[in-house]
N, C-alpha and C. Protein backbone atom coordinates (compact mmCIF):
# COMPACT_ATOMS: atom_id res chain seq x y z
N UNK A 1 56.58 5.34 105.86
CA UNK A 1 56.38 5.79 104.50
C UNK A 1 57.56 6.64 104.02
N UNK A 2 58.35 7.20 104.84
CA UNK A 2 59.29 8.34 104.54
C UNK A 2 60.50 7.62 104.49
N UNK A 3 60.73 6.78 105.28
CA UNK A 3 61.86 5.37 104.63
C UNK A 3 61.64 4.50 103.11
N UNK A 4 60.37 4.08 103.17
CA UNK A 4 60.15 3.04 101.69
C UNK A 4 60.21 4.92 100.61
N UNK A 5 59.96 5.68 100.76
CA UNK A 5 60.48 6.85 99.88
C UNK A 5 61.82 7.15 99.81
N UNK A 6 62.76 7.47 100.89
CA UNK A 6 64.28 7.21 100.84
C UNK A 6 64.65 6.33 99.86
N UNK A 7 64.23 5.11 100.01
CA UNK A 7 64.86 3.78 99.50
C UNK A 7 64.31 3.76 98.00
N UNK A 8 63.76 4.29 97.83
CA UNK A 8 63.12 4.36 96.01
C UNK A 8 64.29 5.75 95.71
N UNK A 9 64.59 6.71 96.24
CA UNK A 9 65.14 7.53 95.68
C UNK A 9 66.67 6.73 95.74
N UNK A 10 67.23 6.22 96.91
CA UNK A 10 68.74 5.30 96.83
C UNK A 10 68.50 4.56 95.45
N UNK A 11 67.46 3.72 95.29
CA UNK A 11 67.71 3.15 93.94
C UNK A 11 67.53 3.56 93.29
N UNK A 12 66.78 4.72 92.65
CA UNK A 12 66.83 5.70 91.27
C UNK A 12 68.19 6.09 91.05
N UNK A 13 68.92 6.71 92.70
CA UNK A 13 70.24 7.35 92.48
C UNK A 13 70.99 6.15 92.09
N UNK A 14 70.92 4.74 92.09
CA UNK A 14 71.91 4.43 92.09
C UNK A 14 71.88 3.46 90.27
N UNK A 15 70.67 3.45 89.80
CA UNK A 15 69.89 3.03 88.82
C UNK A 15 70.86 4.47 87.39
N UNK A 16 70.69 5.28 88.30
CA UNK A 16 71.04 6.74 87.34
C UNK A 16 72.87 7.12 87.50
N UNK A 17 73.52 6.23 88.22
CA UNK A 17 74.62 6.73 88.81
C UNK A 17 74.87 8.05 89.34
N UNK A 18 73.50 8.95 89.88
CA UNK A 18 73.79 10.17 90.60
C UNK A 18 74.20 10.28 91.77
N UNK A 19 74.95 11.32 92.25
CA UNK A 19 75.68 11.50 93.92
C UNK A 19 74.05 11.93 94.14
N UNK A 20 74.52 11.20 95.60
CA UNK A 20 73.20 11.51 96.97
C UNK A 20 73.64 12.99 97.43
N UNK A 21 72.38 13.82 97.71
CA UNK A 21 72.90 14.46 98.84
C UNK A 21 71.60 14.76 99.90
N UNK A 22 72.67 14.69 101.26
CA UNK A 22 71.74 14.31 102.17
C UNK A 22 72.12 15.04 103.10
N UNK A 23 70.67 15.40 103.75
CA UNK A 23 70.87 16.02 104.72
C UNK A 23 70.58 15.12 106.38
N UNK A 24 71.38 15.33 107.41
CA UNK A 24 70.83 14.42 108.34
C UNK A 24 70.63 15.31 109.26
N UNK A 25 69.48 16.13 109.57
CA UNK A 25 69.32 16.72 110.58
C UNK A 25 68.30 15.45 111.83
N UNK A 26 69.33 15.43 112.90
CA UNK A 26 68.55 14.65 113.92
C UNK A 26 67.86 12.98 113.65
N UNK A 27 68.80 12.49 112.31
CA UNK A 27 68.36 11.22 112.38
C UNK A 27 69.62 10.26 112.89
N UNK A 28 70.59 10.82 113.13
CA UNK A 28 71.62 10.16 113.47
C UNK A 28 72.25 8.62 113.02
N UNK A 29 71.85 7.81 113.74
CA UNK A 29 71.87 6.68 113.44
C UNK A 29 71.61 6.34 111.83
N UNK A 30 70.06 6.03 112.48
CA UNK A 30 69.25 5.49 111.35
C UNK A 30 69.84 6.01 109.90
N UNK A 31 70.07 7.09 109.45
CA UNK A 31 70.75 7.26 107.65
C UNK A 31 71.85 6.89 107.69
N UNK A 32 72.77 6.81 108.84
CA UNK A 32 73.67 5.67 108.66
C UNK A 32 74.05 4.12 108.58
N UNK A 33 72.76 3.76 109.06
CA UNK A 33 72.03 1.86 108.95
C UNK A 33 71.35 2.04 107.69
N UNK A 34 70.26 3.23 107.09
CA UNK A 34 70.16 2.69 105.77
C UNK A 34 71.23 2.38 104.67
N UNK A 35 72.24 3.68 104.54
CA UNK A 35 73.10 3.76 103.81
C UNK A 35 73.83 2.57 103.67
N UNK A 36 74.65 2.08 105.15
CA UNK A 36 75.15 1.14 104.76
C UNK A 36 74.64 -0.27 104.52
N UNK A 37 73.21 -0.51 104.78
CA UNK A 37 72.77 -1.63 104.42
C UNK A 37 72.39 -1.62 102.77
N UNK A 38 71.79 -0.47 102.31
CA UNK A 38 72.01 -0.29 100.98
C UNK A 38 72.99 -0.47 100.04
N UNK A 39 74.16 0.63 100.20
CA UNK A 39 75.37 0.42 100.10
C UNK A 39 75.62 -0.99 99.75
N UNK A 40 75.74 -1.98 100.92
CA UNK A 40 75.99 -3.34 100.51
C UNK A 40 75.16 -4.04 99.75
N UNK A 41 73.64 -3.37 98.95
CA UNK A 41 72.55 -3.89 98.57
C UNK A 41 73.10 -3.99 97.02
N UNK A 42 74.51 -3.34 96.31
CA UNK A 42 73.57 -3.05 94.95
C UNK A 42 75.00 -3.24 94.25
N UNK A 43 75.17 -3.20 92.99
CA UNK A 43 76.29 -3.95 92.12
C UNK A 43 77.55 -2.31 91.78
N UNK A 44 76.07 -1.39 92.14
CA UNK A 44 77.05 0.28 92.05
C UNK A 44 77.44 0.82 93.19
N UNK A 45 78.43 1.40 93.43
CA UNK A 45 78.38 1.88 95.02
C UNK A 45 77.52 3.35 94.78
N UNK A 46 76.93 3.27 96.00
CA UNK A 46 76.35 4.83 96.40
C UNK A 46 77.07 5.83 96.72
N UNK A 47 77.14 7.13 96.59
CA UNK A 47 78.19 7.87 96.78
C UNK A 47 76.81 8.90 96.59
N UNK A 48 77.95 10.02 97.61
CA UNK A 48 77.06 11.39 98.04
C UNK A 48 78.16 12.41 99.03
N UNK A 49 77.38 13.54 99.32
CA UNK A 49 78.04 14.32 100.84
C UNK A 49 76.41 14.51 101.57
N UNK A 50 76.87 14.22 103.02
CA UNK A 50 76.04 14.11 104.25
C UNK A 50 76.35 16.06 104.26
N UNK A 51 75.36 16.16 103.96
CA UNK A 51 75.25 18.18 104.11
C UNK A 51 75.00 18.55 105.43
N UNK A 52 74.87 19.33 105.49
CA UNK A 52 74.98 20.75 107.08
C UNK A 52 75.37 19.60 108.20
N UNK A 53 76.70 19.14 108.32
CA UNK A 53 76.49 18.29 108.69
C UNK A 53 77.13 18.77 110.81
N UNK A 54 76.63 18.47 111.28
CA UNK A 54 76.26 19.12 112.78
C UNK A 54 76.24 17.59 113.52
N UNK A 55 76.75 16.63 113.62
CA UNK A 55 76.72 15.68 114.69
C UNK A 55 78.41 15.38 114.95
N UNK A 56 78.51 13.77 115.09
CA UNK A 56 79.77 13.86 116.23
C UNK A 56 81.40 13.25 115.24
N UNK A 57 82.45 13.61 115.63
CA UNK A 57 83.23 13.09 114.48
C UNK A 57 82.91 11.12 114.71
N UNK A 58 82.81 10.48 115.48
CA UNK A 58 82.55 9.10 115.36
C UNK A 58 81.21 8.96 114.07
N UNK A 59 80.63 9.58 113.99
CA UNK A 59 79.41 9.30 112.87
C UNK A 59 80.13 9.60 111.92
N UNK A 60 80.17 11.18 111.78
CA UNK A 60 81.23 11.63 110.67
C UNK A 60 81.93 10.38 109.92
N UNK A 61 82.95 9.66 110.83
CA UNK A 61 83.66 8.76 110.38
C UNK A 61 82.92 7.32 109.69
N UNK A 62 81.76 7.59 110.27
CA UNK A 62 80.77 5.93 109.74
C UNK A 62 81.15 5.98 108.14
N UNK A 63 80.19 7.64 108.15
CA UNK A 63 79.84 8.32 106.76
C UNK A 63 80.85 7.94 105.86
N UNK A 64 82.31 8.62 106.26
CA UNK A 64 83.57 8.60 105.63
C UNK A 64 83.84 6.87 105.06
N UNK A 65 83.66 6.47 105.93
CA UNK A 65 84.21 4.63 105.43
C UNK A 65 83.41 4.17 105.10
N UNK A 66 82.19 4.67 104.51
CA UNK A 66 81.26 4.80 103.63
C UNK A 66 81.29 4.84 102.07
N UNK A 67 82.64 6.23 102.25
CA UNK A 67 82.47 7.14 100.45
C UNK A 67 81.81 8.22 100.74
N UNK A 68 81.20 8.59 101.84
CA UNK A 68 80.80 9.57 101.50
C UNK A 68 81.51 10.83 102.03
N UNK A 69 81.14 11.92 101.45
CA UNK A 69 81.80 13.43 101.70
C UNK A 69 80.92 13.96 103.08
N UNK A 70 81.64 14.98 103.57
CA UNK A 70 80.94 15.67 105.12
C UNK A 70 80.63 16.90 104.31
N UNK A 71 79.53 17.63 104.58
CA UNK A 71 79.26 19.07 103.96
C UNK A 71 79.19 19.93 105.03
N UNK A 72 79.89 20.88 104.95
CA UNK A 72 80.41 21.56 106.03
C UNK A 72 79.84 23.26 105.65
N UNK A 73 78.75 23.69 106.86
CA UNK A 73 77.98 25.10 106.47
C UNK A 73 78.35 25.68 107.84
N UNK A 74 77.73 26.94 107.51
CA UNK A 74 77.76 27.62 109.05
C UNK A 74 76.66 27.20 109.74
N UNK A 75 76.01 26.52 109.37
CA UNK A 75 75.08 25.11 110.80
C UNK A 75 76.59 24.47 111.48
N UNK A 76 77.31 24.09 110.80
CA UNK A 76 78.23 23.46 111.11
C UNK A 76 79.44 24.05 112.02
N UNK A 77 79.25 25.44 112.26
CA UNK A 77 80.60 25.74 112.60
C UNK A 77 80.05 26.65 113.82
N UNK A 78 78.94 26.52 114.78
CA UNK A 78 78.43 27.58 115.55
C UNK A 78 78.91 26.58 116.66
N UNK A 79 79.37 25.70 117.01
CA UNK A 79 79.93 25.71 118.64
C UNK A 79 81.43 25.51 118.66
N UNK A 80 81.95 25.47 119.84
CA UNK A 80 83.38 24.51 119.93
C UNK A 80 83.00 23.48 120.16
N UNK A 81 82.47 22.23 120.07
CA UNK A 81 82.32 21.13 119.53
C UNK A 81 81.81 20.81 118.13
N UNK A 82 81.84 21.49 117.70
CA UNK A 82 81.48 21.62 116.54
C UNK A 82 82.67 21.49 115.24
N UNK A 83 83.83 22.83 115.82
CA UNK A 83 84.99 23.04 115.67
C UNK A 83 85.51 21.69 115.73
N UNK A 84 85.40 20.96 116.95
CA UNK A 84 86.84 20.25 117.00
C UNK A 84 86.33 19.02 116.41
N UNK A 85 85.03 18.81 116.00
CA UNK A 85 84.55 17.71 115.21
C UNK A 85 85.12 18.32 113.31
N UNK A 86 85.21 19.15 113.05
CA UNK A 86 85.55 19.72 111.76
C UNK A 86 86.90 20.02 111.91
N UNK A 87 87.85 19.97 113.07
CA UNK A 87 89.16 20.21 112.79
C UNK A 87 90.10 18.47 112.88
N UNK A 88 89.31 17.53 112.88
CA UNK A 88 89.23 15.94 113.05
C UNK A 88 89.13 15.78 111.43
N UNK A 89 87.90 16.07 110.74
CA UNK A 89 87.73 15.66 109.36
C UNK A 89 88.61 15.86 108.59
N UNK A 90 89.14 15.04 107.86
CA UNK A 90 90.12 15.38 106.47
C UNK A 90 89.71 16.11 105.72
N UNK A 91 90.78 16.75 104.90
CA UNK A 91 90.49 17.37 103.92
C UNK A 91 89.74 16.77 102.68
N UNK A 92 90.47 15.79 102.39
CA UNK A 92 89.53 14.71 101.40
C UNK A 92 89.10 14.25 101.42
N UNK A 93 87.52 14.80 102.63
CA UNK A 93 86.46 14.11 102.58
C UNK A 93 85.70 15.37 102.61
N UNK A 94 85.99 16.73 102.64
CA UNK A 94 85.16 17.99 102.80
C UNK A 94 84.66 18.41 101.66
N UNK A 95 83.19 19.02 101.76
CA UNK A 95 82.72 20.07 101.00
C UNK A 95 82.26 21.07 102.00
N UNK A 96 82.78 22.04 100.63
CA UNK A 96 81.82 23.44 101.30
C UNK A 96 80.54 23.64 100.92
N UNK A 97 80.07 24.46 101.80
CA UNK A 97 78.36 24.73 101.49
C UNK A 97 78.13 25.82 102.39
N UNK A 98 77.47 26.76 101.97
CA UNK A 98 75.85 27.53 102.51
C UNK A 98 74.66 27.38 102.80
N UNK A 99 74.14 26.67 102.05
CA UNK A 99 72.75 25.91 102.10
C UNK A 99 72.19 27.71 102.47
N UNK A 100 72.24 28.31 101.38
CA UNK A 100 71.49 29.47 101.26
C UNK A 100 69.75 29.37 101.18
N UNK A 101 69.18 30.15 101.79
CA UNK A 101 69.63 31.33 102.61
C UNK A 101 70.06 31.59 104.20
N UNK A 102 69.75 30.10 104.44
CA UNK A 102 70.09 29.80 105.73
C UNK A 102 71.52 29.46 106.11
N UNK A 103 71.58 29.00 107.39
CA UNK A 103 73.26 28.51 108.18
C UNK A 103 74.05 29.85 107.78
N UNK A 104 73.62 31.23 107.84
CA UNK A 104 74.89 32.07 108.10
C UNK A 104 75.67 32.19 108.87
N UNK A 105 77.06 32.09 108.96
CA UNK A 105 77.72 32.75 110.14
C UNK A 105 77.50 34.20 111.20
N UNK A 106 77.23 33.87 112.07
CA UNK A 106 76.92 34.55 112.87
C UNK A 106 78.55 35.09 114.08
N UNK A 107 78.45 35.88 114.67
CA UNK A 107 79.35 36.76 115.09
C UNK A 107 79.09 36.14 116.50
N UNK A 108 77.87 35.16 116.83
CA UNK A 108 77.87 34.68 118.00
C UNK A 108 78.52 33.17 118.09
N UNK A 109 78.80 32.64 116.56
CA UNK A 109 79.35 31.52 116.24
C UNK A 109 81.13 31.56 117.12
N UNK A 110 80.83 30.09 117.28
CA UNK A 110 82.02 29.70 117.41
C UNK A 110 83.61 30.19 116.46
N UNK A 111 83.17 29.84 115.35
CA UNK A 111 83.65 29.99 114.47
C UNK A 111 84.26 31.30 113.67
N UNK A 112 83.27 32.24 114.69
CA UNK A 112 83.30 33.53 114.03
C UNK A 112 84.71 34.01 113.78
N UNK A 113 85.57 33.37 114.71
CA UNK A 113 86.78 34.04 115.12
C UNK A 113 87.61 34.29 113.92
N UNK A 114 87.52 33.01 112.58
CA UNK A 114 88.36 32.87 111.60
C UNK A 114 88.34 33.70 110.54
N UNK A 115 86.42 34.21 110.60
CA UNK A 115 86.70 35.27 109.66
C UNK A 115 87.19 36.11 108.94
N UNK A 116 87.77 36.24 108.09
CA UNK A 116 88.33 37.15 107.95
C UNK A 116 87.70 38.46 106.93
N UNK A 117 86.48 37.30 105.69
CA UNK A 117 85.91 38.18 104.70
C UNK A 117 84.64 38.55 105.43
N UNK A 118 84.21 39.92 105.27
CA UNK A 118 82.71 40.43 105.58
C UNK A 118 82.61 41.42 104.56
N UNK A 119 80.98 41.06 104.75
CA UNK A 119 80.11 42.30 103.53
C UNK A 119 79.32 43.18 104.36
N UNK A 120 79.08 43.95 103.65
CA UNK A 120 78.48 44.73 104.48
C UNK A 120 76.62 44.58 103.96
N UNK A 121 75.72 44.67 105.21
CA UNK A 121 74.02 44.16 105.21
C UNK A 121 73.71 45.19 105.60
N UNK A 122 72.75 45.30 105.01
CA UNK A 122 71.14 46.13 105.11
C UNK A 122 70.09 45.65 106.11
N UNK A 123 69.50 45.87 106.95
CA UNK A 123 67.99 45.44 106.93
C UNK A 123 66.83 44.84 106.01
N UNK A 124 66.19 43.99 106.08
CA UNK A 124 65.33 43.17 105.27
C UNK A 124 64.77 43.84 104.66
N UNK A 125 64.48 44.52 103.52
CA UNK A 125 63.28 44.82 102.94
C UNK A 125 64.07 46.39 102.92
N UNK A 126 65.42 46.84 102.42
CA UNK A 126 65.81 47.96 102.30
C UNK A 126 67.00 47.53 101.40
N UNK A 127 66.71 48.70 100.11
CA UNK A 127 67.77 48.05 99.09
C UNK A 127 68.93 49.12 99.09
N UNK A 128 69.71 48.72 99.09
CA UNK A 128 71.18 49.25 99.32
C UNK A 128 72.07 48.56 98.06
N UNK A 129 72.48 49.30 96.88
CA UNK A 129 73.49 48.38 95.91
C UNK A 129 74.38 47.69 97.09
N UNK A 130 75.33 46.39 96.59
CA UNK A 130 76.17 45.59 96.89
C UNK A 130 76.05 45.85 98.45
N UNK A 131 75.19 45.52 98.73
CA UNK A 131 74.47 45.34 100.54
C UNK A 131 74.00 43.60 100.86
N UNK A 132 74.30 42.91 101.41
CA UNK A 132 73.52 41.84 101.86
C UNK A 132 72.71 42.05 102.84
N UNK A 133 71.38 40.88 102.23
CA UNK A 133 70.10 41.38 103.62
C UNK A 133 70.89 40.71 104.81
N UNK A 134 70.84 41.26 105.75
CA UNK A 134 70.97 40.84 107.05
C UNK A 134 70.55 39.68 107.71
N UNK A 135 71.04 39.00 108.09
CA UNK A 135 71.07 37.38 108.49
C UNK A 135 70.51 36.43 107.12
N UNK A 136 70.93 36.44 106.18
CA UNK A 136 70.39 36.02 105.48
C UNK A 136 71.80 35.43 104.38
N UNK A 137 72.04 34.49 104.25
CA UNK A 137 73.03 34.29 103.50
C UNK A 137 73.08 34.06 102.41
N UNK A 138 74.34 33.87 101.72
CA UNK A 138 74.54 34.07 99.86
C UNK A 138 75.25 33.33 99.85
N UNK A 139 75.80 32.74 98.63
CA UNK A 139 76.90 31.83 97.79
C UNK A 139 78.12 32.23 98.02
N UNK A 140 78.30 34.25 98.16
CA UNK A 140 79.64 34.13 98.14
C UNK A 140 79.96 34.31 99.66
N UNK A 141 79.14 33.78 100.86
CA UNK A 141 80.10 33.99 101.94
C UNK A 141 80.60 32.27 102.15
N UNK A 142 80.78 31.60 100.99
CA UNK A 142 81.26 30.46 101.22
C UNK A 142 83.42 30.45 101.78
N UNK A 143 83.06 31.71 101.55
CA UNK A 143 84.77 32.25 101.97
C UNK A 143 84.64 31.72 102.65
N UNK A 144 83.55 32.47 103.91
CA UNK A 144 83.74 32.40 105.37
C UNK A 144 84.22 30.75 105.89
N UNK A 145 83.38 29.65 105.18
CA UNK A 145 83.43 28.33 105.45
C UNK A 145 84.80 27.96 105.83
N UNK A 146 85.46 28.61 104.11
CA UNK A 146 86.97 28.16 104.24
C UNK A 146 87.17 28.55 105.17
N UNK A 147 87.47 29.66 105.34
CA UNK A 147 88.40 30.53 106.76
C UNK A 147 88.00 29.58 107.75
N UNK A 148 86.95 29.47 108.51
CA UNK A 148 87.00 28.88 109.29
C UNK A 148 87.28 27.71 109.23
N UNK A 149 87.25 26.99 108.65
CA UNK A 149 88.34 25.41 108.50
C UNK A 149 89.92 25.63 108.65
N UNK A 150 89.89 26.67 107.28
CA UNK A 150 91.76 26.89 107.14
C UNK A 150 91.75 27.38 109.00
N UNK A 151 91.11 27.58 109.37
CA UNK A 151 91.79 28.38 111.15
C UNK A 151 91.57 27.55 112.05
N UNK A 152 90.49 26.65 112.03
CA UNK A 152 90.47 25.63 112.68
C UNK A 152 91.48 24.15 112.69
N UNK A 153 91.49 24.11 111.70
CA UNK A 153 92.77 23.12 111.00
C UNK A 153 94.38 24.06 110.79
N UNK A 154 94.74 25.19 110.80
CA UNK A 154 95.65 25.52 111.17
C UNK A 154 96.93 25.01 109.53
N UNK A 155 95.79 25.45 108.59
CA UNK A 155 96.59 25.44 107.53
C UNK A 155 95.88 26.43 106.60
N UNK A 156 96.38 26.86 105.50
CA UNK A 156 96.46 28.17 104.16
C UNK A 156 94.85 27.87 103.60
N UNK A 157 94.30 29.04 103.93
CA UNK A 157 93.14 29.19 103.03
C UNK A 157 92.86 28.52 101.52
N UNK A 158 94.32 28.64 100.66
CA UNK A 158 94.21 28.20 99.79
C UNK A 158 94.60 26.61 99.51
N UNK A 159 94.86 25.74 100.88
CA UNK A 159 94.94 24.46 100.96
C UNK A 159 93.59 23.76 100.83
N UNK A 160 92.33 24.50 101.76
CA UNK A 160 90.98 24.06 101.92
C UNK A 160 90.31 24.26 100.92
N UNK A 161 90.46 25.51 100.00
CA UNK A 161 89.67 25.83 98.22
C UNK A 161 90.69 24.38 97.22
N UNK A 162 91.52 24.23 97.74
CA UNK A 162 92.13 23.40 96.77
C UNK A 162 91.62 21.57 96.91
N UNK A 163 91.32 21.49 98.12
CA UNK A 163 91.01 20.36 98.70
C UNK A 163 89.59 20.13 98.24
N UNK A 164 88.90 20.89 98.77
CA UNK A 164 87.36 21.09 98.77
C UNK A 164 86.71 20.99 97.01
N UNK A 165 87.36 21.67 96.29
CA UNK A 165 87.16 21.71 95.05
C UNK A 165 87.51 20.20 94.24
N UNK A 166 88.35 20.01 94.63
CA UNK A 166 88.99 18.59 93.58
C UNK A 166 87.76 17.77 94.48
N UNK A 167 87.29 17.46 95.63
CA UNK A 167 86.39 17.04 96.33
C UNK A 167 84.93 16.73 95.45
N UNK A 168 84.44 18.08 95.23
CA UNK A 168 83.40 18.85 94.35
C UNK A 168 83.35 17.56 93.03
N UNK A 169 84.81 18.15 91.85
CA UNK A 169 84.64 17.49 91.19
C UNK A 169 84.84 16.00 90.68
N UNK A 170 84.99 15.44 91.96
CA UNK A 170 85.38 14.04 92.08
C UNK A 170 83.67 13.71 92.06
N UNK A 171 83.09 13.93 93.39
CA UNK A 171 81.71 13.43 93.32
C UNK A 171 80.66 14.24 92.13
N UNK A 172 80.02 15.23 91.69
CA UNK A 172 79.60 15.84 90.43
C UNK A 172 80.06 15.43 89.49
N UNK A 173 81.12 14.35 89.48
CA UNK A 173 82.36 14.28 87.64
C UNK A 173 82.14 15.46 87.15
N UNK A 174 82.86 16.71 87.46
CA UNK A 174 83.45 17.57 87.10
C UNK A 174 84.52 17.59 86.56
N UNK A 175 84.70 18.50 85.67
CA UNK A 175 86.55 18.34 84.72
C UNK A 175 86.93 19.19 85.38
């Protein structure tokens, strides 16, 4: 039932010309056999970004020769395999994301290392002006994302906002 529902929303999206976005936690395969059997189903191409995206760069790459974008959160950046699957991906296939309030970077992350922006947190349920609750994430630690790409990939912070963005408004048709 949760497939013949997928497949009514692929054809609304594709009926409406809207980007997909998808999340694949733990289906591996399978959203990559619907997609592309769809994909080849219809007169529009499907287009989307595969969000928090946490599996292997060989899938990654299905996705990619697909059309579709990788969405890249701090789900995404908590191991060294993780890393070296996100320091593999192109730039012009990345988005950034939070998927707030969840996937914060954590200090136990892999990733932590690239950091460079931090805010300063409160405890849950204690208000502090310009405090973030504690483990709990926001829109603007989408820094952190960059950093850790720009450090993992071993190029300028402002290469990955520049990449990532024209990315953005390619799939949204953004001006």
């Amino acid at each position: 039932q949760q497939k013949r529902g997928f497949l009514a929303q692929l054809k609304a999206a594709r009926a409406m010309d809207l980007p997909l976005f998808l999340h694949n936690r733990e289906t591996g395969e399978d959203l990559y056999d619907i997609l592309k059997s769809q994909g080849e189903a219809g007169d529009k191409p499907l287009r989307g970004v595969v969000h928090s995206f946490d599996d292997t760069f060989e899938l990654a790459q299905k996705f990619m020769d697909l059309g579709y974008y990788i969405g890249i959160n701090g789900c995404s950046l908590r191991t060294a395999e993780s890393l070296s699957v996100v320091e593999q991906l192109p730039l012009d296939r990345l988005l950034l994301e939070t998927d707030c309030p969840w996937c914060d970077i954590r200090q136990t992350h892999a990733g932590w290392k690239h950091v460079k922006t931090t805010f300063p947190t409160k405890k849950e349920k204690q208000y502090l002006p310009d405090h973030f609750v504690k483990n709990r994430n926001e829109p603007s630690n989408i820094i952190q994302v960059a950093e850790i790409i720009a450090g993992v990939k071993g190029v300028d912070l402002d290469e990955v906002a520049t990449a990532t963005h024209k990315n953005a408004c390619e799939l949204f048709g953004l001006k």
